[in-house]
Protein backbone atom coordinates (compact mmCIF):
# COMPACT_ATOMS: atom_id res chain seq x y z
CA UNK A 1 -215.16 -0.28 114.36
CA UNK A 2 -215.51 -0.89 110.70
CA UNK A 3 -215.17 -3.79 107.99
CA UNK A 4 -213.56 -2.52 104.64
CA UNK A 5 -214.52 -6.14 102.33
CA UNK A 6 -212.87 -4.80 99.04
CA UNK A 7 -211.74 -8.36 97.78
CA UNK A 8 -214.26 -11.66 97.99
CA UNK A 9 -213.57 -14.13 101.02
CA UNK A 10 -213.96 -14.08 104.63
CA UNK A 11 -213.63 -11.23 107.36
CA UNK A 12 -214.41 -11.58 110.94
CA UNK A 13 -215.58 -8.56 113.44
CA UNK A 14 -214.68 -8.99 116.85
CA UNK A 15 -217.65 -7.95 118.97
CA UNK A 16 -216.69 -8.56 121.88
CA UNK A 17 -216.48 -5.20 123.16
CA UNK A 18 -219.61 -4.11 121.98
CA UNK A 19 -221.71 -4.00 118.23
CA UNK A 20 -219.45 -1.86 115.41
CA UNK A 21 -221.15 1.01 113.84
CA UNK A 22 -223.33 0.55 111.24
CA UNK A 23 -224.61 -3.02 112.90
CA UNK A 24 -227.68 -3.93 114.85
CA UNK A 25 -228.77 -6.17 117.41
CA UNK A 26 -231.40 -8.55 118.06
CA UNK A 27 -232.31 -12.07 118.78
CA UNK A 28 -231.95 -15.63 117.76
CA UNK A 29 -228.42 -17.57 117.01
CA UNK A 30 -225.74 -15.77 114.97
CA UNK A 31 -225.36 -16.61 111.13
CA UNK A 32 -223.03 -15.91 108.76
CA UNK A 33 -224.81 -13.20 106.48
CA UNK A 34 -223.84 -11.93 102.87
CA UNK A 35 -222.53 -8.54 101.99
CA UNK A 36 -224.17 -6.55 99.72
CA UNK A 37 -222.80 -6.07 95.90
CA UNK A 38 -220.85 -2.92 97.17
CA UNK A 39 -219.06 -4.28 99.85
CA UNK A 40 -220.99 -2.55 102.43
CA UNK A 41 -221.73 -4.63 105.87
CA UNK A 42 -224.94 -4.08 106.79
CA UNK A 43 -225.47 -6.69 109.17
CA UNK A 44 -227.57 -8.10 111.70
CA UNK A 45 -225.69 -9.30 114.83
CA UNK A 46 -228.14 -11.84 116.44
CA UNK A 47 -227.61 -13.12 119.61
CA UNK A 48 -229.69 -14.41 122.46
CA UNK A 49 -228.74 -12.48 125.42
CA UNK A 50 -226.26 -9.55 125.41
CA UNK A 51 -223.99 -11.77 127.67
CA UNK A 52 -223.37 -13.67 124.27
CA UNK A 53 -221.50 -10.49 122.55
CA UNK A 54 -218.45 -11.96 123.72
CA UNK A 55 -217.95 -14.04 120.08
CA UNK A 56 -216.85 -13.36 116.36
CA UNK A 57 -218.89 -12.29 113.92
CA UNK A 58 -218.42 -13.66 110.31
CA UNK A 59 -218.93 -11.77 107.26
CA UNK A 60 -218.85 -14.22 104.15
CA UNK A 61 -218.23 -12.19 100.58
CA UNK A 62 -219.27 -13.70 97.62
CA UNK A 63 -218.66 -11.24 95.09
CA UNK A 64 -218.15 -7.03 95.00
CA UNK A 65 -219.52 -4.68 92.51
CA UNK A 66 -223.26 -4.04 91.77
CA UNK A 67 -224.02 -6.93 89.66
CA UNK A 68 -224.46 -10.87 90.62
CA UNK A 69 -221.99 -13.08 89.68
CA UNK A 70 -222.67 -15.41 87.05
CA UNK A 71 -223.39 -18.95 88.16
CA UNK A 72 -222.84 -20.91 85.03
């Protein structure tokens, strides 16, 4: 499974059969995370038990491209 984010907003992965490629696991509560400036998920899925894959993931996308948006 794979995420193309090539416009700002929201995506979702459904992990419910398992983490995509290119993701990792480990503990604590899940959080939205922020992709990187070139739209690449690299993510970490956290969850407390792998009984809890069963859930979506959300990837929030505040800008593309290799430089930060300007917050004025």
């Amino acid at each position: 499974m794979s995420i193309e984010c090539t416009t700002v907003g929201i995506y979702t992965v459904d992990i419910s059969s398992g983490v995509p490629t290119g993701y990792t696991w480990s503990t604590d509560n899940v959080e939205a995370v922020i992709v990187d400036g070139q739209g690449t998920p690299t993510v970490t899925i956290e969850s407390t038990s792998d009984a809890d894959v069963a859930f979506n993931l959300t990837i929030v996308v505040d800008y593309l491209g290799g430089d930060t948006p300007d917050t004025e």
